[in-house]
C-alpha atoms as a PDB file:
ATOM      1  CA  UNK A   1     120.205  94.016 100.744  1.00  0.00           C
ATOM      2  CA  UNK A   2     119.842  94.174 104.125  1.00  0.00           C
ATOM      3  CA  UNK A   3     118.017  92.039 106.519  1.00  0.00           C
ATOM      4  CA  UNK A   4     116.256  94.933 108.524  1.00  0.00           C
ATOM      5  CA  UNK A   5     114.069  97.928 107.643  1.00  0.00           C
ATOM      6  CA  UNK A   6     113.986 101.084 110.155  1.00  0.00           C
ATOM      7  CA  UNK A   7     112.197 103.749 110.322  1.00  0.00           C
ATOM      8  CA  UNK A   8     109.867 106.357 112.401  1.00  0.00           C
ATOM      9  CA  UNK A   9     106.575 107.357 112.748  1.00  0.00           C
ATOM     10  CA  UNK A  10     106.576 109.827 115.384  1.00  0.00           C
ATOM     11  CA  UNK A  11     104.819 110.375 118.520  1.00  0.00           C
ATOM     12  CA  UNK A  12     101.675 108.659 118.842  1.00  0.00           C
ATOM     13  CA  UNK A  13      99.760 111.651 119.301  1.00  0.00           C
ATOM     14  CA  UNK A  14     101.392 113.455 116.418  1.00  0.00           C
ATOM     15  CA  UNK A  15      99.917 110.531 114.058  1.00  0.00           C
ATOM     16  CA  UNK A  16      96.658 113.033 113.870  1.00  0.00           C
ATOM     17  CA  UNK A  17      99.073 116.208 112.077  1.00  0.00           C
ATOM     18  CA  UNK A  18     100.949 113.385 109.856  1.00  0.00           C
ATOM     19  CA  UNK A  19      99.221 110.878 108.073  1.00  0.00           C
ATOM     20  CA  UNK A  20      95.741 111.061 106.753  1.00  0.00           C
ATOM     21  CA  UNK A  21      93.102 110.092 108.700  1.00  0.00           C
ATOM     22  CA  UNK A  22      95.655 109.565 111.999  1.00  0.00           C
ATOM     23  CA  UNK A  23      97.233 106.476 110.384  1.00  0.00           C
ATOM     24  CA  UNK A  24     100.487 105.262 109.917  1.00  0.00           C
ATOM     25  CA  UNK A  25     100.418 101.894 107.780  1.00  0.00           C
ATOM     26  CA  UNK A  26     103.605 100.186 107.848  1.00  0.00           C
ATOM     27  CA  UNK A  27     103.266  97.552 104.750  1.00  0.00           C
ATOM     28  CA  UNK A  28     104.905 100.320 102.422  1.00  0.00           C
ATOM     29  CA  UNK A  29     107.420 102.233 104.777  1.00  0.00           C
ATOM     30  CA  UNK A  30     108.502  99.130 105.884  1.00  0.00           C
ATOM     31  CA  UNK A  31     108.060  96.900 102.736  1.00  0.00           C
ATOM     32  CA  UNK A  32     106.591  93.947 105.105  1.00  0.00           C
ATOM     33  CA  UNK A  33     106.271  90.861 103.370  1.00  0.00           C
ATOM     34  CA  UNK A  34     103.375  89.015 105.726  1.00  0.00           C
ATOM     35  CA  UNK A  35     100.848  91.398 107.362  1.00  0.00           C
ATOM     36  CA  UNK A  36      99.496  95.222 107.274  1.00  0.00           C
ATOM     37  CA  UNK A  37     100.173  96.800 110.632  1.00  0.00           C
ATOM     38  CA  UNK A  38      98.543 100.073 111.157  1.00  0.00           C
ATOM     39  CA  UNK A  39      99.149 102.584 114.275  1.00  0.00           C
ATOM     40  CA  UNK A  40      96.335 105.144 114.449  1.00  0.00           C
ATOM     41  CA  UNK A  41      95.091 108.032 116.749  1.00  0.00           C
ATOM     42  CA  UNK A  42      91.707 109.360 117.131  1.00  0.00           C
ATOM     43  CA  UNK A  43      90.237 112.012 118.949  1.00  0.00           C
ATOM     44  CA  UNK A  44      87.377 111.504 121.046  1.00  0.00           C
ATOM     45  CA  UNK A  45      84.154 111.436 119.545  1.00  0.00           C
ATOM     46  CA  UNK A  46      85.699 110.172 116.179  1.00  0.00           C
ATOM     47  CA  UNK A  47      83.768 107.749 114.606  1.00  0.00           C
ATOM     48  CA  UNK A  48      84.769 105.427 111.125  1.00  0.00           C
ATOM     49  CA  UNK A  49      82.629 106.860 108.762  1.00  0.00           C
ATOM     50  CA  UNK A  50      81.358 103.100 107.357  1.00  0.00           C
ATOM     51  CA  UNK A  51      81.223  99.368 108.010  1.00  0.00           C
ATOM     52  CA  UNK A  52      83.654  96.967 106.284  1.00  0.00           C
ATOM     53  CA  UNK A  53      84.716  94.112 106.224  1.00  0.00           C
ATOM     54  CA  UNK A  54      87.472  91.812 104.563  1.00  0.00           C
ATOM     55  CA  UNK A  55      87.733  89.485 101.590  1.00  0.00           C
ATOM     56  CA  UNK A  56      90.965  87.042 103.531  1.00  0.00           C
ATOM     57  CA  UNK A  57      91.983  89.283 106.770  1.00  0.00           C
ATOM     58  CA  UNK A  58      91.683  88.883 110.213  1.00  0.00           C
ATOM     59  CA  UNK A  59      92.704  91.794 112.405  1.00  0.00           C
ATOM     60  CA  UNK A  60      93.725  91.963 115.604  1.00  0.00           C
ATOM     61  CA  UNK A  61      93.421  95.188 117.481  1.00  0.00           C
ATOM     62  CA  UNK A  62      95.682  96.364 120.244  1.00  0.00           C
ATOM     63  CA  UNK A  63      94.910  99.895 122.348  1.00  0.00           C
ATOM     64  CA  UNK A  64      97.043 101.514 123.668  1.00  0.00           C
ATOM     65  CA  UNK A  65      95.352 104.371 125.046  1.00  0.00           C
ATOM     66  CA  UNK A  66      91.544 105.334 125.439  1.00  0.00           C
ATOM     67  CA  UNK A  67      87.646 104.101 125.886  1.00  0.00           C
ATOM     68  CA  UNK A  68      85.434 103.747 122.862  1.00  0.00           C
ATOM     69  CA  UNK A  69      83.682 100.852 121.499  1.00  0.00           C
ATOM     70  CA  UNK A  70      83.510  98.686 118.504  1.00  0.00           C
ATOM     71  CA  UNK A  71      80.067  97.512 116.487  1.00  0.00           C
ATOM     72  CA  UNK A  72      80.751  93.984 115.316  1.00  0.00           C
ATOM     73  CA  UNK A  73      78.062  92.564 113.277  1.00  0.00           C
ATOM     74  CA  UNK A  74      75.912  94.670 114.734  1.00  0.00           C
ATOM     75  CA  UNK A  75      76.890  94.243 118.836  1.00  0.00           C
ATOM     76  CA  UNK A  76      78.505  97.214 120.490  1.00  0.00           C
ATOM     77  CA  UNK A  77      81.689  95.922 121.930  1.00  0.00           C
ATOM     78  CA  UNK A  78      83.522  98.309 124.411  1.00  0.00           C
ATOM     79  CA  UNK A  79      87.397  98.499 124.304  1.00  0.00           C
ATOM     80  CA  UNK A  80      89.587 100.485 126.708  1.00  0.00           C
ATOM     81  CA  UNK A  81      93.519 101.083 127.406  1.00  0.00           C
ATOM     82  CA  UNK A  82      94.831  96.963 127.137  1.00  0.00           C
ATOM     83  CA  UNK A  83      91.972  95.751 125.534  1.00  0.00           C
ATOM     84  CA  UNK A  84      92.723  93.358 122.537  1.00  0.00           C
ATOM     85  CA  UNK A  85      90.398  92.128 120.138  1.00  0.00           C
ATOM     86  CA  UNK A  86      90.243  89.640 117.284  1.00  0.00           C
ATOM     87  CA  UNK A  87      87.938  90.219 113.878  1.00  0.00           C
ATOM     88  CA  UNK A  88      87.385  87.737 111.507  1.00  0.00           C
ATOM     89  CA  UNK A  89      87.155  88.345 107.730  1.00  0.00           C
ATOM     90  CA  UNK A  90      83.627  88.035 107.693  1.00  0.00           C
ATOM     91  CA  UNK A  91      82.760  90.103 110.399  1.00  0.00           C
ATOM     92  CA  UNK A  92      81.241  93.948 109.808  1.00  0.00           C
ATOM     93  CA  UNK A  93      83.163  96.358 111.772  1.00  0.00           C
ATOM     94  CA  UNK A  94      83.343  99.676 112.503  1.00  0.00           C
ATOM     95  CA  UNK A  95      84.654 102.260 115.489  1.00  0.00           C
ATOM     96  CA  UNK A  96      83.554 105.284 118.261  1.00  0.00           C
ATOM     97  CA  UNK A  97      85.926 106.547 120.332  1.00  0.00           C
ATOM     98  CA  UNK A  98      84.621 108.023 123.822  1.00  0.00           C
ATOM     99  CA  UNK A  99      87.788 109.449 124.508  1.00  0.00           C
ATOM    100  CA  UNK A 100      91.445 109.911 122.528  1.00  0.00           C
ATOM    101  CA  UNK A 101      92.250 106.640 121.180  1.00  0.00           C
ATOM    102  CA  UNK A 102      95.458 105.189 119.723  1.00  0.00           C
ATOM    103  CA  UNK A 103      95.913 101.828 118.528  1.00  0.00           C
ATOM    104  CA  UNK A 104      97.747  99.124 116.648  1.00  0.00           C
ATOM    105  CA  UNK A 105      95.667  97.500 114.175  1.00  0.00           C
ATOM    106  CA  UNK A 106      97.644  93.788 112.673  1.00  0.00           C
ATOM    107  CA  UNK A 107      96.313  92.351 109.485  1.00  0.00           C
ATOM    108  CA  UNK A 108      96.865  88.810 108.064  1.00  0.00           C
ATOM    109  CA  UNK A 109      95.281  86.185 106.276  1.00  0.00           C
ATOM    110  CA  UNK A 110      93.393  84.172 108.675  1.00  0.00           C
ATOM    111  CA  UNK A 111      94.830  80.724 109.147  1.00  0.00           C
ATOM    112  CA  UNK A 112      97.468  80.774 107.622  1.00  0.00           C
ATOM    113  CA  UNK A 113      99.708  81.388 110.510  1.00  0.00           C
ATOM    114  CA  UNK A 114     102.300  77.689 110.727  1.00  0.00           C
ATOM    115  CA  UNK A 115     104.794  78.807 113.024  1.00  0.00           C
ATOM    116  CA  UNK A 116     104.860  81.288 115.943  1.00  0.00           C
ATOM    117  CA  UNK A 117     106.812  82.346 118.997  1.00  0.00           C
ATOM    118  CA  UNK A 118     109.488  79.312 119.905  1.00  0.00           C
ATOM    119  CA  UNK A 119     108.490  77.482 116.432  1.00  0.00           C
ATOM    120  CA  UNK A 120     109.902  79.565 114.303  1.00  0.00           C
ATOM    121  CA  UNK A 121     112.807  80.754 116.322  1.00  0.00           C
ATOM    122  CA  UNK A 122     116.479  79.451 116.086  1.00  0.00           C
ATOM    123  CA  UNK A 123     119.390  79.695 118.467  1.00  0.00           C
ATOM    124  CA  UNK A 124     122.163  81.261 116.416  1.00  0.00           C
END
């Protein structure tokens, strides 16, 4: 067993022609262990169809490219290219894009994070 996974997606833009819905999640592909990470395009005027939200997740969202804006329990929140936003389980989301979009979307159960960045690394 080896203690790496690779593989590719594709362009960004190319997410659209294939995966469903413009996004790539990379739990199965890369058999991740700890989080969902999702990379997703969306043409402008797209909008997510409903509101959800999550039974343990937080997500973090991380764009890349394009203007829209988020409804978070209720508030329109504008994003653009660099913007990066944190959602709380309990909090009812959904998305409009005002132009293309593309994004990285990282799931994980809130607080449960121990160790991160210097913490958990080891000079070998």
């Amino acid at each position: 067993m080896s203690n790496y996974e690779i593989k590719e997606i594709g362009k960004l833009e190319d997410l659209g022609k294939n995966y469903e819905n413009g996004k790539a999640f990379l739990h199965d592909l890369l058999g991740l262990t700890s989080c969902e990470i999702s990379v997703t395009s969306m043409p402008h005027g797209a909008k997510i169809p409903f509101n959800h939200k999550h039974k343990q997740n937080e997500e973090v969202y991380i764009f890349l490219k394009g203007e829209g804006f988020m409804t978070l329990d209720g508030i329109d929140i504008p994003f653009k290219e660099g913007s990066c936003v944190k959602v709380m389980p309990e909090a009812v989301r959904t998305m409009e894009t005002k132009t293309d979009v593309q994004y990285i979307c990282v799931q994980a159960k809130a607080c449960s994070l121990e160790q991160f960045a210097f913490g958990d690394g080891e000079l070998c």
